[in-house]
C-alpha atoms as a PDB file:
ATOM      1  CA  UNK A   1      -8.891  -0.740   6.718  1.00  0.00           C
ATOM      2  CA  UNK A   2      -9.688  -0.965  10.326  1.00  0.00           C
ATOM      3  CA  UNK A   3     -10.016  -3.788  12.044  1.00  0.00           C
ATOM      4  CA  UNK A   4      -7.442  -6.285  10.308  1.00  0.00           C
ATOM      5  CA  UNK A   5      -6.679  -4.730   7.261  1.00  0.00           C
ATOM      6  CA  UNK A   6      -8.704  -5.485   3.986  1.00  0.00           C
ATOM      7  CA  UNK A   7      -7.122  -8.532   3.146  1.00  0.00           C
ATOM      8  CA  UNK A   8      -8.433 -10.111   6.427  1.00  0.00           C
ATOM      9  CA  UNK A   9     -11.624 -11.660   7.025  1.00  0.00           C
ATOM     10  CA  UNK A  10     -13.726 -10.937  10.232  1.00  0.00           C
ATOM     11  CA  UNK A  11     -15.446 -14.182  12.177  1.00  0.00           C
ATOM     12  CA  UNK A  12     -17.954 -13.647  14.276  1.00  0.00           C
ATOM     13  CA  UNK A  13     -16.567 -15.788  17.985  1.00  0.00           C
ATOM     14  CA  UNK A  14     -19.765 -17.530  17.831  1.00  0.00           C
ATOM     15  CA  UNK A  15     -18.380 -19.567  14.605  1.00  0.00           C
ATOM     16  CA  UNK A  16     -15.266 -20.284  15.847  1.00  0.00           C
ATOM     17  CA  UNK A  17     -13.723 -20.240  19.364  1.00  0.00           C
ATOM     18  CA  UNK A  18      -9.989 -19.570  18.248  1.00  0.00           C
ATOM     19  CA  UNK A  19      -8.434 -20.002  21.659  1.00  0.00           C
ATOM     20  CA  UNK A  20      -8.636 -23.473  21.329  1.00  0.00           C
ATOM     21  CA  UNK A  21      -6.122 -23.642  18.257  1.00  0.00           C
ATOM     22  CA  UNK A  22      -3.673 -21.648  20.232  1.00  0.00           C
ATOM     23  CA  UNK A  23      -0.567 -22.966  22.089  1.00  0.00           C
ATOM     24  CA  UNK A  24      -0.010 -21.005  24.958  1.00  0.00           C
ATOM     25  CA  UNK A  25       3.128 -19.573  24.494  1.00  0.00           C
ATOM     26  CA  UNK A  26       1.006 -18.012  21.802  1.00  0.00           C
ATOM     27  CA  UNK A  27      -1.820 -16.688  23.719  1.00  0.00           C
ATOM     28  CA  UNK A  28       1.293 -15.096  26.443  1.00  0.00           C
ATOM     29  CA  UNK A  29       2.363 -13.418  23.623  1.00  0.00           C
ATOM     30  CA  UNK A  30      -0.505 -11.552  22.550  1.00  0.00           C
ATOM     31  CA  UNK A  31      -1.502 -11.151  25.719  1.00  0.00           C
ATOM     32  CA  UNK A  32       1.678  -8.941  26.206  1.00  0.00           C
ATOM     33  CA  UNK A  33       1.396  -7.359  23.072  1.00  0.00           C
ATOM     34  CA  UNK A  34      -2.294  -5.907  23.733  1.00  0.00           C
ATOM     35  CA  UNK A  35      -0.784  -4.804  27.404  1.00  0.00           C
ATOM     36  CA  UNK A  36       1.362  -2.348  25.334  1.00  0.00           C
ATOM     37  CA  UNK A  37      -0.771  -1.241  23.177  1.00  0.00           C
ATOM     38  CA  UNK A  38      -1.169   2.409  22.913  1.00  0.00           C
ATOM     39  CA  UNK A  39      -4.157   3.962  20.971  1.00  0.00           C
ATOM     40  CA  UNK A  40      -3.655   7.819  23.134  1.00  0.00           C
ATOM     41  CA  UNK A  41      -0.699   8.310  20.929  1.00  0.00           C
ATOM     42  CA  UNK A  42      -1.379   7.790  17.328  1.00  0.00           C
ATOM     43  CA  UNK A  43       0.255   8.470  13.774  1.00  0.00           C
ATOM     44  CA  UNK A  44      -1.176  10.384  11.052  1.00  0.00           C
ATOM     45  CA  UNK A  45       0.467  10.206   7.220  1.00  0.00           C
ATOM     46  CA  UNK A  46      -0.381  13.145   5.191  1.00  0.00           C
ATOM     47  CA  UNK A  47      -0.712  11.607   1.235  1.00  0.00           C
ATOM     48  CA  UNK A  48       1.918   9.180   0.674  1.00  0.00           C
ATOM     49  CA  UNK A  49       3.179   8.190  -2.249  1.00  0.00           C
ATOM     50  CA  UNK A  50       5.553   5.436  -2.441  1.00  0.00           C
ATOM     51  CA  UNK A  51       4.457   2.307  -1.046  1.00  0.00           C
ATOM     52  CA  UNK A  52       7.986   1.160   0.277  1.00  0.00           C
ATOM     53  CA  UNK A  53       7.136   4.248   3.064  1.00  0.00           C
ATOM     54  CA  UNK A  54       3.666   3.534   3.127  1.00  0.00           C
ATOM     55  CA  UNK A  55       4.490   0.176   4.604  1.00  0.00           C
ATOM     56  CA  UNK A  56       7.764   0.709   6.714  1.00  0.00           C
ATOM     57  CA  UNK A  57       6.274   3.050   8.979  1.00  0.00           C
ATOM     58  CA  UNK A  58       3.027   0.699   9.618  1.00  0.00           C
ATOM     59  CA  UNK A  59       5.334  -1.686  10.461  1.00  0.00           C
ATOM     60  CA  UNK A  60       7.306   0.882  12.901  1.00  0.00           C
ATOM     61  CA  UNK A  61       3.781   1.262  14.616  1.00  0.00           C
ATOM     62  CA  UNK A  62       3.151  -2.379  15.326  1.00  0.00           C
ATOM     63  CA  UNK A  63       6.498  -3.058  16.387  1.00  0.00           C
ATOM     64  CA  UNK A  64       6.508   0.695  18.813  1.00  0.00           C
ATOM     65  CA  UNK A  65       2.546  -0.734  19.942  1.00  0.00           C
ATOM     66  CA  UNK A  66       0.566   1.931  18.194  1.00  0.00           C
ATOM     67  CA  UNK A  67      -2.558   0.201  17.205  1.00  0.00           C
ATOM     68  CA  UNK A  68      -3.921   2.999  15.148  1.00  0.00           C
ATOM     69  CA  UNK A  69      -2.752   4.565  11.883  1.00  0.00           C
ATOM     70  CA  UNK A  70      -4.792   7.351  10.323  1.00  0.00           C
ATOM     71  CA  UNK A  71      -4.007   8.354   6.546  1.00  0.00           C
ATOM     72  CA  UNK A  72      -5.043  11.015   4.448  1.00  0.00           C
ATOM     73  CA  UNK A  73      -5.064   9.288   1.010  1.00  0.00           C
ATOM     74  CA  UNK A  74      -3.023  11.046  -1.812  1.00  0.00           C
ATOM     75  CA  UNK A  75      -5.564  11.134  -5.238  1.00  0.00           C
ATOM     76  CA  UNK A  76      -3.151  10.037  -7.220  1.00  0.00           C
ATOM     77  CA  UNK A  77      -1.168   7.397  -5.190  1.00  0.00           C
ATOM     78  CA  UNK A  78      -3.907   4.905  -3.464  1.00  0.00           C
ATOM     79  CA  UNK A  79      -2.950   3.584  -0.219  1.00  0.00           C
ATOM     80  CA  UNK A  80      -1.265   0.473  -0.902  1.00  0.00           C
ATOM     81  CA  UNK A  81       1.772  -0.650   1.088  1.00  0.00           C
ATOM     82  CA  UNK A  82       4.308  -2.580  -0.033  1.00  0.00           C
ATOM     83  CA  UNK A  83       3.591  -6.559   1.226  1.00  0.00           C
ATOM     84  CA  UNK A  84       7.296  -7.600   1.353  1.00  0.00           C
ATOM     85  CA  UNK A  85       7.919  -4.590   3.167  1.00  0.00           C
ATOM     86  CA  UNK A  86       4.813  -4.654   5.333  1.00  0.00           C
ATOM     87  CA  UNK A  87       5.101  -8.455   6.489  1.00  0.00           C
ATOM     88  CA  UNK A  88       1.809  -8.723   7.498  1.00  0.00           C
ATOM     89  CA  UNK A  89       1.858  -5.770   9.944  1.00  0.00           C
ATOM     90  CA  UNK A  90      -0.686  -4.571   8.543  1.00  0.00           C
ATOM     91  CA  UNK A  91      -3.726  -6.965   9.933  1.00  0.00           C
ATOM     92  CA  UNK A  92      -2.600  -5.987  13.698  1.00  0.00           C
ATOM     93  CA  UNK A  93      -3.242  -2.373  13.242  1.00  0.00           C
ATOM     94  CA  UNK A  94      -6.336  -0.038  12.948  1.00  0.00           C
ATOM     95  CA  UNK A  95      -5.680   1.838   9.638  1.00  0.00           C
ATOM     96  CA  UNK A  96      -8.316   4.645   9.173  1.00  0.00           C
ATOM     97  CA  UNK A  97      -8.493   5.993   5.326  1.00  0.00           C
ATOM     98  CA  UNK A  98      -9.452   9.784   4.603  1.00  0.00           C
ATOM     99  CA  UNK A  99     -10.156  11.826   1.655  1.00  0.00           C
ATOM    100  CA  UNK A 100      -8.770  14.832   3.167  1.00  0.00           C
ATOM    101  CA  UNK A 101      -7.106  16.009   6.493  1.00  0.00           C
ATOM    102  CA  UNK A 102     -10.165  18.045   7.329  1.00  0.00           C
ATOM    103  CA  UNK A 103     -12.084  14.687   7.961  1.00  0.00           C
ATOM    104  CA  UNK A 104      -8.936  13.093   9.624  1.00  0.00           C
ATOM    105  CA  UNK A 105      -8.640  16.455  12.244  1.00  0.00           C
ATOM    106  CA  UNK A 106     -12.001  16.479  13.135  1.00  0.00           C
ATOM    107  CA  UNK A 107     -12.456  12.930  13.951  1.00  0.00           C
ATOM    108  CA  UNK A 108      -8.877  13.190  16.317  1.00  0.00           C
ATOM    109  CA  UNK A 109     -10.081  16.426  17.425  1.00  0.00           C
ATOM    110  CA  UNK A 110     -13.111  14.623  18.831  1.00  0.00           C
ATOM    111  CA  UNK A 111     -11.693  12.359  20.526  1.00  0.00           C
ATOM    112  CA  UNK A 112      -9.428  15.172  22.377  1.00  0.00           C
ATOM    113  CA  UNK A 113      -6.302  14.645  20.375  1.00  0.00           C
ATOM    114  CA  UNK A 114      -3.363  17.510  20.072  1.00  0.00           C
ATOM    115  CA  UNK A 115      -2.131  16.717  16.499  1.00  0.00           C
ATOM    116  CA  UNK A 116       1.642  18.267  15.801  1.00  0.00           C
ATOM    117  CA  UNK A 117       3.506  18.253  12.751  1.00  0.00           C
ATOM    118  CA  UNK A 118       6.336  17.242  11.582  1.00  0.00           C
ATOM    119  CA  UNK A 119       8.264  19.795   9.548  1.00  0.00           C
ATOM    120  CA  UNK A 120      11.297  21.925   9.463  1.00  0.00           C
ATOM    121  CA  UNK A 121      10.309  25.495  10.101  1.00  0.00           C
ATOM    122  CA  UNK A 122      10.545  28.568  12.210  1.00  0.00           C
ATOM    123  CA  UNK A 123       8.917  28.202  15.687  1.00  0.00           C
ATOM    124  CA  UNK A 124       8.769  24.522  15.496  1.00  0.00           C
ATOM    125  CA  UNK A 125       9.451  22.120  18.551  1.00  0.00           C
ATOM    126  CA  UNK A 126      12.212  20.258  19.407  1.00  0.00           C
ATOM    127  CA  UNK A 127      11.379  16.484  19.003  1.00  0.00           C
ATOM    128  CA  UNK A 128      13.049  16.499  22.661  1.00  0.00           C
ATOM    129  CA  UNK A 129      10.952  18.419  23.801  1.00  0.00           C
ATOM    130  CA  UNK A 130       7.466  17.275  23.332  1.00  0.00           C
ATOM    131  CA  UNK A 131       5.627  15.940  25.819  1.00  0.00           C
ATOM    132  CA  UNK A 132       3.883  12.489  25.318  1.00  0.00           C
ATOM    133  CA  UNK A 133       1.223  12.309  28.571  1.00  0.00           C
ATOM    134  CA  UNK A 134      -1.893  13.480  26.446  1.00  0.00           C
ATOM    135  CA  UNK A 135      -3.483  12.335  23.510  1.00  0.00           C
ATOM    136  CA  UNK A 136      -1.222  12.875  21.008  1.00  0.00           C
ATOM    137  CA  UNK A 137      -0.950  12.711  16.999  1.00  0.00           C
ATOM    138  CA  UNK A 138       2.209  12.870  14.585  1.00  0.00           C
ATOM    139  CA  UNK A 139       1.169  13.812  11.424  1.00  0.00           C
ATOM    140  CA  UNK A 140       3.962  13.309   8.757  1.00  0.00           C
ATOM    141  CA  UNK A 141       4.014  14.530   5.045  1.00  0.00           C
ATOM    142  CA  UNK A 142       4.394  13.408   1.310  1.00  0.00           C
ATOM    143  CA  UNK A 143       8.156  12.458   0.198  1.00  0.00           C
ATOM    144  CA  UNK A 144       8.743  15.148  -1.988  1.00  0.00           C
ATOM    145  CA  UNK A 145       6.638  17.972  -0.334  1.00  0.00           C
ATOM    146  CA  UNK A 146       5.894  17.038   2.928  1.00  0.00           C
ATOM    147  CA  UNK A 147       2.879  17.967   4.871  1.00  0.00           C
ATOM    148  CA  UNK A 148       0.222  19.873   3.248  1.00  0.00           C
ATOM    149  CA  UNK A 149      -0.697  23.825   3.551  1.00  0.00           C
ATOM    150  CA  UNK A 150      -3.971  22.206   5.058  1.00  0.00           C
ATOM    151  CA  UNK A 151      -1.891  20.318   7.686  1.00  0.00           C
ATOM    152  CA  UNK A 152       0.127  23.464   8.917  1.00  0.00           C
ATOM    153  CA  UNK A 153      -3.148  25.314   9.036  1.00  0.00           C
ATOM    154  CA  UNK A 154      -4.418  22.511  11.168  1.00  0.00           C
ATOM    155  CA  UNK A 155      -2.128  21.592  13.110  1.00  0.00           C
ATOM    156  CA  UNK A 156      -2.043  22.203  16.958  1.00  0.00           C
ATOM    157  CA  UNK A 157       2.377  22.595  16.795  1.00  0.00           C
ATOM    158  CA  UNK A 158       5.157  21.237  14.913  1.00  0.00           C
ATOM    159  CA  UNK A 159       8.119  19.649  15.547  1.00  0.00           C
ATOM    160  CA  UNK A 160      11.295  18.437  13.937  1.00  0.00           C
ATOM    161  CA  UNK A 161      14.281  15.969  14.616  1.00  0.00           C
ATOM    162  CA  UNK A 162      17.485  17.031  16.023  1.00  0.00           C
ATOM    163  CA  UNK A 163      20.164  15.616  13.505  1.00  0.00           C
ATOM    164  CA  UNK A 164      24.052  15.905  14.226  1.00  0.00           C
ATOM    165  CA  UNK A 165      25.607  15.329  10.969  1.00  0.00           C
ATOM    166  CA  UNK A 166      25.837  16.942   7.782  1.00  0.00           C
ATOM    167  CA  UNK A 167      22.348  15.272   6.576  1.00  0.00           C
ATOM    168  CA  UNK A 168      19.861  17.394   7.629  1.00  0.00           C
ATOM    169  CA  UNK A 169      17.035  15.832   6.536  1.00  0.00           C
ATOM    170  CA  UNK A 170      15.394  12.261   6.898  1.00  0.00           C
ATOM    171  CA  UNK A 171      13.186   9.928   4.724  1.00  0.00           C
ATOM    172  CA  UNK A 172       9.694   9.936   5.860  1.00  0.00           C
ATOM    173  CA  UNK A 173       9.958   6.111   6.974  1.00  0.00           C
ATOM    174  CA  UNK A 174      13.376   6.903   9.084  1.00  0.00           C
ATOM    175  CA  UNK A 175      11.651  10.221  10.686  1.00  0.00           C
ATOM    176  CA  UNK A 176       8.396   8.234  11.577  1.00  0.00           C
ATOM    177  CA  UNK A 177      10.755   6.020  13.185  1.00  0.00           C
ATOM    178  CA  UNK A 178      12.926   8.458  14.730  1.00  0.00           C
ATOM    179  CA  UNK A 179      10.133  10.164  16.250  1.00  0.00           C
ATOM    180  CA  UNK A 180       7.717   7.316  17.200  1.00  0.00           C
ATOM    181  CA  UNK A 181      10.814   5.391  18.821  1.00  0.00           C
ATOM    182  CA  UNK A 182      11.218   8.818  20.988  1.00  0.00           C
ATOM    183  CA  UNK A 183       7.127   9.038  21.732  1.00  0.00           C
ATOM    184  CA  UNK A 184       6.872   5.485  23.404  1.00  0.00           C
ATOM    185  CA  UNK A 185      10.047   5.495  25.059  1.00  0.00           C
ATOM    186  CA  UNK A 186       9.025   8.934  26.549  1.00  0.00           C
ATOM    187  CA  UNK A 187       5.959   7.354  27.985  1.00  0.00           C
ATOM    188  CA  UNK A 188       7.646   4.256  29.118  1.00  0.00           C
ATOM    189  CA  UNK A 189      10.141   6.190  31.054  1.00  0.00           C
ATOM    190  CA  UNK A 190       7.687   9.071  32.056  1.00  0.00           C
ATOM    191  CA  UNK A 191       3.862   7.072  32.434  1.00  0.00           C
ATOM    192  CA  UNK A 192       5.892   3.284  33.424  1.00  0.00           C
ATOM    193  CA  UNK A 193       4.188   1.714  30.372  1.00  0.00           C
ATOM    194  CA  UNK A 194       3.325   3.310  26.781  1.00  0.00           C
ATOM    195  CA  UNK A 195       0.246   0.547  26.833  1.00  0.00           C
ATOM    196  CA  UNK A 196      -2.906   2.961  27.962  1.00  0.00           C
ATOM    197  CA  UNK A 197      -5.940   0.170  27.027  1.00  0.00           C
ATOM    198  CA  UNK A 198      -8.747   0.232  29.000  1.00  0.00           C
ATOM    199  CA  UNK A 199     -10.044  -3.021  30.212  1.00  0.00           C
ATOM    200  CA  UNK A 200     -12.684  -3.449  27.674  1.00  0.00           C
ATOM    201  CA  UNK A 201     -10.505  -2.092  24.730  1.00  0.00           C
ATOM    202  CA  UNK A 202      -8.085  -4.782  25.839  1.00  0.00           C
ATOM    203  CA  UNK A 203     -10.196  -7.251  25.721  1.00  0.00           C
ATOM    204  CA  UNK A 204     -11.682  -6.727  22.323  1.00  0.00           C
ATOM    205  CA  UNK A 205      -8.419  -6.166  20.729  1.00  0.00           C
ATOM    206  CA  UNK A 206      -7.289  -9.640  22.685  1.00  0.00           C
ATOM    207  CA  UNK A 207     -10.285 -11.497  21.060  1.00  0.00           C
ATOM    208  CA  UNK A 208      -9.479  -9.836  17.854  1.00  0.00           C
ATOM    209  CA  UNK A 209      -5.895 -10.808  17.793  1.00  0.00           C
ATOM    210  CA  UNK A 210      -6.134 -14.554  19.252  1.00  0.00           C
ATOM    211  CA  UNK A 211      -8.788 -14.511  15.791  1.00  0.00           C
ATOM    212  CA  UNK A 212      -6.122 -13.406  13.693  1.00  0.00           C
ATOM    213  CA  UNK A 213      -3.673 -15.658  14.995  1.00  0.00           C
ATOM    214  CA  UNK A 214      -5.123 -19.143  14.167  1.00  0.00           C
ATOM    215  CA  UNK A 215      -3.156 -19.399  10.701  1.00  0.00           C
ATOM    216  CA  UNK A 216      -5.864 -21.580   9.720  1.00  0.00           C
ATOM    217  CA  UNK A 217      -8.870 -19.596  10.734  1.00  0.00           C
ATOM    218  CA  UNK A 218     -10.527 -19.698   7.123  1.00  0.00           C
ATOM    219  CA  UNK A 219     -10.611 -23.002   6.534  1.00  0.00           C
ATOM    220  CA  UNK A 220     -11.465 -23.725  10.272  1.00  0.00           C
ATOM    221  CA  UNK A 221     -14.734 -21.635   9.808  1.00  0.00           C
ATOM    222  CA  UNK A 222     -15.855 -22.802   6.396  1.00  0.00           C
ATOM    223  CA  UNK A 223     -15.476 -26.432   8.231  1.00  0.00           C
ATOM    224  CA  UNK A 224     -17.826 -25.298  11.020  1.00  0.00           C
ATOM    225  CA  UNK A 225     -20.163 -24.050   8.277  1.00  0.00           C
ATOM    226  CA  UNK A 226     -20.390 -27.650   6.914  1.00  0.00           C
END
């Protein structure tokens, strides 16, 4: 699903130029967006099952600027989010599908990643408490059973979220949210930005996104095709 999701096509920028059908008000706007863009902190979902969750915390990472998503598919519940739920979030983000979290820790753990957790249990870090300044995954588990015995053999650390009431437990889509809301604003007030882009990753995902933002971008390139 990277790259746009899989209901999006991909244009090659020698078919269409999309800047041109963009007003720019628009263009400021994704220019901002990409400037926050994080893809050192990143969110892992250990198999999902209900597509209402699947889809509310993709749409928490777009809206916090974390460009990638990384989700170990559950066998029985495919990887389908919810598309009233998602509003479109989806084609914004990198979402990277794995059979199991073996695949999904080795690829982070390649790229230098520190992958913690999140789960209820003795030893386990405050949410408060973590540090965001490092490459940095949040893995979070299945509804009814959270993360797997595979996950908390894997893990680097885990954490869990402070609560003050008689609830002591979250939804998976409010603890993603919880905790992801706590990550960036942790590296905005700590780093002075969450956005951590290099240059050329910035401009790729900028030429990606102005793409994606021409509404019209189909029919535009079948014209050109004529």
């Amino acid at each position: 699903m990277a790259g746009g999701g899989p209901r999006y096509e991909k244009f090659e920028r020698d078919v269409v130029e999309p800047e041109q059908f963009l007003l720019d008000v628009r263009k400021e706007k994704i220019d901002r967006v990409v400037s926050q863009r994080t893809r050192n902190f990143v969110v892992v979902l250990d198999r999902l099952e209900d597509n209402f969750n699947m889809a509310a915390v993709l749409r928490t990472c777009e809206s916090m600027g974390v460009q990638e998503v990384h989700v170990v598919v559950n066998p029985e519940a495919p990887f389908i989010p919810n598309l009233r739920v998602a509003q479109g979030c989806d084609k914004w983000l990198d979402v990277h599908l794995y059979k199991t979290f073996a695949e999904c820790r080795e690829h982070l753990k390649g790229r230098g990643f520190s992958l913690y957790a999140s789960a209820l249990r003795e030893g386990a870090t405050n949410l408060y408490s973590l540090r965001f300044d490092t490459k940095f995954a949040m893995v979070f588990g299945n509804e009814r059973y959270g993360v797997s015995d595979d996950v908390l053999n894997g893990v680097d650390g885990t954490f869990w979220v402070p609560m003050k009431g008689f609830s002591q437990s979250l939804n998976i889509s409010a603890a993603a949210s919880a905790s992801i809301t706590r990550a960036i604003a942790w590296r905005d007030e700590h780093l002075g930005s969450s956005g951590d882009l290099s240059p050329e990753e910035a401009q790729e995902l900028r030429e990606r996104f102005y793409l994606l933002g021409v509404k019209q971008r189909k029919r535009l390139v079948k014209a050109t095709q004529r």
